[in-house]
Protein backbone atom coordinates (compact mmCIF):
# COMPACT_ATOMS: atom_id res chain seq x y z
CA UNK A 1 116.78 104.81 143.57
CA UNK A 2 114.75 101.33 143.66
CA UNK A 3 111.90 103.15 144.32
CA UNK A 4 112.11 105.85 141.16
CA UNK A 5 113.13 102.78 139.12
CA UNK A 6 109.82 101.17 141.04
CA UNK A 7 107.59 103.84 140.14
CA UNK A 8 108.49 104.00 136.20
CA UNK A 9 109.02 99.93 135.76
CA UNK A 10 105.31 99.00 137.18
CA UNK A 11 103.25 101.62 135.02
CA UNK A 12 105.31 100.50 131.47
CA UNK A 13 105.58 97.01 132.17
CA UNK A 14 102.48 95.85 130.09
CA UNK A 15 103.84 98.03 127.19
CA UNK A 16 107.95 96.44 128.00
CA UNK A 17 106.22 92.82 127.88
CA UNK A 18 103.61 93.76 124.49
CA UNK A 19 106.88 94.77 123.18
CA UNK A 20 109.38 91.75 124.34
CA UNK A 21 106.53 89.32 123.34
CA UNK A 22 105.78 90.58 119.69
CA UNK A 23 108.62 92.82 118.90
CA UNK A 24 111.59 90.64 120.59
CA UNK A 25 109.91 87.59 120.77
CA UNK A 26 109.97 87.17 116.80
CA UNK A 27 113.43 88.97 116.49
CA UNK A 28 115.29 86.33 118.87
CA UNK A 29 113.28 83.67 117.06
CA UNK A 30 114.47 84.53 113.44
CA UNK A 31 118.11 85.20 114.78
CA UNK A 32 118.04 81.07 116.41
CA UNK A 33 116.40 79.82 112.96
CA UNK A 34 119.10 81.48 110.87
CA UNK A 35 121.36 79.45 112.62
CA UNK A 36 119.71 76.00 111.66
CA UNK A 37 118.75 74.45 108.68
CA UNK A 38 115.20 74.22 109.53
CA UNK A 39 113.05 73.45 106.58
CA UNK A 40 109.49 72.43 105.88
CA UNK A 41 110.09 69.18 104.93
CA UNK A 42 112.39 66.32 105.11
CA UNK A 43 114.22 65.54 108.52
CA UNK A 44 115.54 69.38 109.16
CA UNK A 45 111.60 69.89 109.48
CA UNK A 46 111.38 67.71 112.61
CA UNK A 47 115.11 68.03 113.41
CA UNK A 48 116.66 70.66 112.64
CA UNK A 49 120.36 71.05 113.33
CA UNK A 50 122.56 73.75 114.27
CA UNK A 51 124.90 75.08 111.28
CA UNK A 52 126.36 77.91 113.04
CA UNK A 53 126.68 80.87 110.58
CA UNK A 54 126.24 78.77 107.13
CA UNK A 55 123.16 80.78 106.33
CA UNK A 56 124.81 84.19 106.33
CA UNK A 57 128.21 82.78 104.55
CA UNK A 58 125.81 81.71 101.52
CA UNK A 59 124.25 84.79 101.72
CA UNK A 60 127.76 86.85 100.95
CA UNK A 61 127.91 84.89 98.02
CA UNK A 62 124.33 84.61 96.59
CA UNK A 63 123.61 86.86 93.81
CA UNK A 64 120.15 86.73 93.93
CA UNK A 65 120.41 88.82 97.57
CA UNK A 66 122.23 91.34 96.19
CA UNK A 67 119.75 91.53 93.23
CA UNK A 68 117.35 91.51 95.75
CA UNK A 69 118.84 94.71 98.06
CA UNK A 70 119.26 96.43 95.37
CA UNK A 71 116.01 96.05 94.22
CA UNK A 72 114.31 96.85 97.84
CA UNK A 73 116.74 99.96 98.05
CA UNK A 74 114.78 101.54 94.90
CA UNK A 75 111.44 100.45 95.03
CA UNK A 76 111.41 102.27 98.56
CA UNK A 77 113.21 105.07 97.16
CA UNK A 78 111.48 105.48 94.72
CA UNK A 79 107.79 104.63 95.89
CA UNK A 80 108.62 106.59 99.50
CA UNK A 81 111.33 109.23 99.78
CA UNK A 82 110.64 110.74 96.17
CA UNK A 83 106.94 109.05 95.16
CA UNK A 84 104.87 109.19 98.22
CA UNK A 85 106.70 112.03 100.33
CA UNK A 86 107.06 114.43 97.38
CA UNK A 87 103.59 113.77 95.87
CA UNK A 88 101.83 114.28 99.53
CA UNK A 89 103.54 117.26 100.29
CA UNK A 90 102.61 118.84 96.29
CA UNK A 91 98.90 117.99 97.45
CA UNK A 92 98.98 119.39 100.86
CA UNK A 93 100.72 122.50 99.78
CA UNK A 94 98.27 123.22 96.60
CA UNK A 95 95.09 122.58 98.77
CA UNK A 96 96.30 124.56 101.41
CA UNK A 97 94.49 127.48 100.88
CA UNK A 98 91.69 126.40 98.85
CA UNK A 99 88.15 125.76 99.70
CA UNK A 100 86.80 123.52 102.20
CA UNK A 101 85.02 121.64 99.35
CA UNK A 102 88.14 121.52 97.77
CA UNK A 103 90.08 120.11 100.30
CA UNK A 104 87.16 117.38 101.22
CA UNK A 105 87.14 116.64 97.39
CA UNK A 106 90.57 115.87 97.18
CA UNK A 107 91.43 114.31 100.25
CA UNK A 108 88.65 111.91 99.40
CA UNK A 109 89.57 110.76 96.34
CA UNK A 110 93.40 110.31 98.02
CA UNK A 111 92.41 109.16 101.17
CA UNK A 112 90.06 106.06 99.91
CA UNK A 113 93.30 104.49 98.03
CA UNK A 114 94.90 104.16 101.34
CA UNK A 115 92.29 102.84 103.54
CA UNK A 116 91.93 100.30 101.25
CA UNK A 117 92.66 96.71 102.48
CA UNK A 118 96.42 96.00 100.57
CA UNK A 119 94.95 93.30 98.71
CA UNK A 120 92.20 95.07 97.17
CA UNK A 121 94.05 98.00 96.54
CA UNK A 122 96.77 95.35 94.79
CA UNK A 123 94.30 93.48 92.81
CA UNK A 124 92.63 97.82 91.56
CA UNK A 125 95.99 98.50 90.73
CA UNK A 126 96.55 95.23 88.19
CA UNK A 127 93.25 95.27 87.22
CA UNK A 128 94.36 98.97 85.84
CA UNK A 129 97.87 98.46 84.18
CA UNK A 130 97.56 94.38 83.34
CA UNK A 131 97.40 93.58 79.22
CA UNK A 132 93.43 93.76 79.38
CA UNK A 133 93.29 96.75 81.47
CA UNK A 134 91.45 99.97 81.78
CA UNK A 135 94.88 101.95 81.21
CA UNK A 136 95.39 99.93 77.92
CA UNK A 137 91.57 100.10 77.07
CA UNK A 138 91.96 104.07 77.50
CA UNK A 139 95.54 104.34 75.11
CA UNK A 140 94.01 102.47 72.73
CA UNK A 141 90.74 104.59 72.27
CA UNK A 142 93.32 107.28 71.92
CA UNK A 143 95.15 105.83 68.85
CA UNK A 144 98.10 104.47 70.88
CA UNK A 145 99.56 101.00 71.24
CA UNK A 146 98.70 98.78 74.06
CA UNK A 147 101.31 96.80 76.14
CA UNK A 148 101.64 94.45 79.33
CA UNK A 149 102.54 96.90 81.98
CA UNK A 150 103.28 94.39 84.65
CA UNK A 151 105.57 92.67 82.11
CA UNK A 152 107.71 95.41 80.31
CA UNK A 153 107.53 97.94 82.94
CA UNK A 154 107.55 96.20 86.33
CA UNK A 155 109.51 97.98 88.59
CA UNK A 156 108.37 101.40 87.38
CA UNK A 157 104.33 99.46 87.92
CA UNK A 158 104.68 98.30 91.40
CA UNK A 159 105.93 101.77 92.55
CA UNK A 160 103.09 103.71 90.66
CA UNK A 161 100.68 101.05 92.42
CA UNK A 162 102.65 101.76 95.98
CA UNK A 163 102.50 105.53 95.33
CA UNK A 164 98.52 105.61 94.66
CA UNK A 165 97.97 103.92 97.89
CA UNK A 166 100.46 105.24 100.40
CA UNK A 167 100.55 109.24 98.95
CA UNK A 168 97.44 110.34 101.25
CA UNK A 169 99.35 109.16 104.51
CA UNK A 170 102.28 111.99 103.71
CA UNK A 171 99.46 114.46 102.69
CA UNK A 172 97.70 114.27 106.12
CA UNK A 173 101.28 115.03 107.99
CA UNK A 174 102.11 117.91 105.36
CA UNK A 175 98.34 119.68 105.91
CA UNK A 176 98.91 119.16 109.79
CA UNK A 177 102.29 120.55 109.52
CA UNK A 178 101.65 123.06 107.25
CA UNK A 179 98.39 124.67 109.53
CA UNK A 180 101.04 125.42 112.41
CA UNK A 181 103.27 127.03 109.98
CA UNK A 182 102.87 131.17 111.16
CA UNK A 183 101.27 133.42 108.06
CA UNK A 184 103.19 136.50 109.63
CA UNK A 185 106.17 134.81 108.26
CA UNK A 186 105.34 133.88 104.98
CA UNK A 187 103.62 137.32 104.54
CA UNK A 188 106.34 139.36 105.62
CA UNK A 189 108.66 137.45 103.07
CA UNK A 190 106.31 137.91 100.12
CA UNK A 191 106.72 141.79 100.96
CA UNK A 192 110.36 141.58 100.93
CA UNK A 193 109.94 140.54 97.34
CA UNK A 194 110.24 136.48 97.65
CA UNK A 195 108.50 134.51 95.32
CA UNK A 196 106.05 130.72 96.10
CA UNK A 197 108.94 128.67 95.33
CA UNK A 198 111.55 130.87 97.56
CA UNK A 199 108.71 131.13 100.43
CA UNK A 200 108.62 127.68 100.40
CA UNK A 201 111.95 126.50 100.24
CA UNK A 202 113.70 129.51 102.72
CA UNK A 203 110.79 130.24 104.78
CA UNK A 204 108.20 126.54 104.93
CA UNK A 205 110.21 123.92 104.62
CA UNK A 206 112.74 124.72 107.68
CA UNK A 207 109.49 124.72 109.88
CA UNK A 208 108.36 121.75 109.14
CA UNK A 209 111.40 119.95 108.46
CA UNK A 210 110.91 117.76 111.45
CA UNK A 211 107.70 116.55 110.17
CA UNK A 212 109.77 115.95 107.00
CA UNK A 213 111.93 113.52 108.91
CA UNK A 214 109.28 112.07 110.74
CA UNK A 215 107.59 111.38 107.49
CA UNK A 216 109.87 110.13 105.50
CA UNK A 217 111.15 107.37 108.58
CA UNK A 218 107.82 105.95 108.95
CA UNK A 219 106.82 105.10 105.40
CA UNK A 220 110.43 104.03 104.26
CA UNK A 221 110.40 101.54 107.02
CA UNK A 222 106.51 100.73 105.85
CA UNK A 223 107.64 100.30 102.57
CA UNK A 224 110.95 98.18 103.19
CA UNK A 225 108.56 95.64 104.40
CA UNK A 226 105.93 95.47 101.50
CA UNK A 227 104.85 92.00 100.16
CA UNK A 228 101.16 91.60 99.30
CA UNK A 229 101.08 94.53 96.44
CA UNK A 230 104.08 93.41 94.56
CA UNK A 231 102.93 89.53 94.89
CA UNK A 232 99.51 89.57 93.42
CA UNK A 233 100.98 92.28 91.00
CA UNK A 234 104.07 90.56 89.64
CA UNK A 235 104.84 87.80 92.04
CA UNK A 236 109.10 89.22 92.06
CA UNK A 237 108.62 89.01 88.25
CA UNK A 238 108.84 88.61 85.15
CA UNK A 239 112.12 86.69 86.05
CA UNK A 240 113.72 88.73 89.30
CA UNK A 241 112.63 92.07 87.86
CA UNK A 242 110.71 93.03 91.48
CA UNK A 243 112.12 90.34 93.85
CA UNK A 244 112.29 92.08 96.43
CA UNK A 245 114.09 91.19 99.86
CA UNK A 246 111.05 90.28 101.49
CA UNK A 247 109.51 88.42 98.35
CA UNK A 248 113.30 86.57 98.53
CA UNK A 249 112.20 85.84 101.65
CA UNK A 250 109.22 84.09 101.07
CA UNK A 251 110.78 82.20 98.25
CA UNK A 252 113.25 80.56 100.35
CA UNK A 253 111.50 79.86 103.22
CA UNK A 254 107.95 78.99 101.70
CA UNK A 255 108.79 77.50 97.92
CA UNK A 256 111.98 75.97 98.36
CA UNK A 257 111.44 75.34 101.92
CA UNK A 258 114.48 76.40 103.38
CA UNK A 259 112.97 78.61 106.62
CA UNK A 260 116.73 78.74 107.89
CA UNK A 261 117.96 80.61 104.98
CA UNK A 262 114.68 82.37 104.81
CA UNK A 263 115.31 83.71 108.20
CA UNK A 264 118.40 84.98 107.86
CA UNK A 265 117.23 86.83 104.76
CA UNK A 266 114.52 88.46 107.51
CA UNK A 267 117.47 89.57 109.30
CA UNK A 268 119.26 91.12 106.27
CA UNK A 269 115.71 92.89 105.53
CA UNK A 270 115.82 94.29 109.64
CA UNK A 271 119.52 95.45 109.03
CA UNK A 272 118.56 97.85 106.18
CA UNK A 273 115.48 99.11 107.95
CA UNK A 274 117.64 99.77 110.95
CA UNK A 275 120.36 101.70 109.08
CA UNK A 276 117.34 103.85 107.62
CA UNK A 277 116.05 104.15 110.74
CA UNK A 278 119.38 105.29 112.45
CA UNK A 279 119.98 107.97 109.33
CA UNK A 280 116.28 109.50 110.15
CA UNK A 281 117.05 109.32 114.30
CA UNK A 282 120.33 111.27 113.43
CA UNK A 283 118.86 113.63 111.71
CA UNK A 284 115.97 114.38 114.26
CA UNK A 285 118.51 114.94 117.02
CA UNK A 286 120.38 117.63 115.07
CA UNK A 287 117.29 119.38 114.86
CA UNK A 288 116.80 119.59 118.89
């Protein structure tokens, strides 16, 4: 038994102590600071001290975390589970069986938002909807009215931003899904008499649900965690309009210096990503 355990504890233990080091290690950290009222300045910077569970108790009664959820709860929604994951799989699906030119063309244009650098991409997408913007420049030379995008329609901007540059990742997973799918299938249920929509939804999508699953776990818990494109686009504003939890975050622990409270935040943030993460695991198992 010692040596089984032996033989499969030597080979992973560079990957177990990667993971205890930058995965753990940061976790456990966070969970200690929570406890304190460690600061950036002022004598709980040097000192702080231990104020058991404090933190969290403020944190049942602070409206702005609440705000905050949910806020995080529909930008990812929104941007990942219906934006990104519905949008790549619409692209994957029509380019499916068109050219190879085609399907170069298109994945280029999609593909080049996403490999990006965040910040860029951030600073293309507010350089597109802000007051002096190409979107505005474009309505107006069409007759219409031009408006501060950022500032009457933030929530609805920072998803559109999130959905440009995250779409092509769930349209390479939908082409690589869809190429195993097996055309005897689909062909024998277009002779039976079924049309696209009912060869998709009776005949595709149970194939590659998994890969729906898949898909949709890895970008919601990408997007949960999503800081630099709604900072330099809105900064959690106008007001709290896009405060999300990890912009909360950084405003407590970074502008009013109050890292304790900021990490327990964290830890609220790595709850919800869990219980999305557990719904998604669920799911896959049912499917084995």
């Amino acid at each position: 038994m010692a040596a089984r355990v032996g033989r499969w504890l030597v080979p992973m233990a560079p990957a177990l102590l990667l993971l205890g080091l930058f995965v753990a290690g940061p976790i456990l950290w966070s969970g200690y600071v929570s406890l304190t009222n460690a600061a950036l300045t002022g004598a709980a910077a040097t000192a702080p001290e231990f104020v058991g569970l404090e933190n969290f108790r403020r944190l049942l009664t602070d409206p702005a975390l609440w705000h905050s959820a949910w806020l995080t709860v529909v930008f990812t929604v929104g941007s990942a589970v219906i934006g990104q994951n519905c949008l790549g799989m619409l692209i994957a699906v029509l380019t499916q069986h068109r050219s190879r030119w085609v399907r170069s063309a298109v994945g280029t244009v999609v593909v080049s938002a996403w490999v990006l650098p965040e910040l860029v991409a951030a600073f293309a997408v507010y350089a597109f909807l802000n007051s002096d913007g190409t979107l505005n420049r474009l309505l107006t030379g069409l007759g219409f009215g031009a408006q501060d995008w950022l500032y009457s329609a933030p929530m609805v901007a920072v998803i559109l931003g999130n959905v440009w540059r995250g779409t092509a990742f769930s349209m390479l997973v939908y082409q690589a899904s869809l190429s195993e799918v097996p055309t005897d299938l689909v062909e024998a249920a277009e002779v039976d008499g079924a049309g696209v929509f009912r060869r998709f939804w009776h005949v595709t999508l149970p194939i590659i649900r998994r890969s729906v699953l898949t898909n949709l776990m890895l970008i919601t818990l990408q997007t949960i965690g999503l800081f630099t494109l709604i900072y330099v686009l809105t900064a959690g504003g106008p007001g709290a309009a896009t405060q999300t939890l990890p912009l909360l975050m950084y405003d407590s622990a970074f502008e009013f210096d109050e890292i304790g409270y900021g990490a327990a935040i964290s830890l609220v943030l790595l709850l919800i990503g869990g219980l999305f993460a557990v719904v998604y695991a669920k799911s896959l198992r049912e499917e084995v």
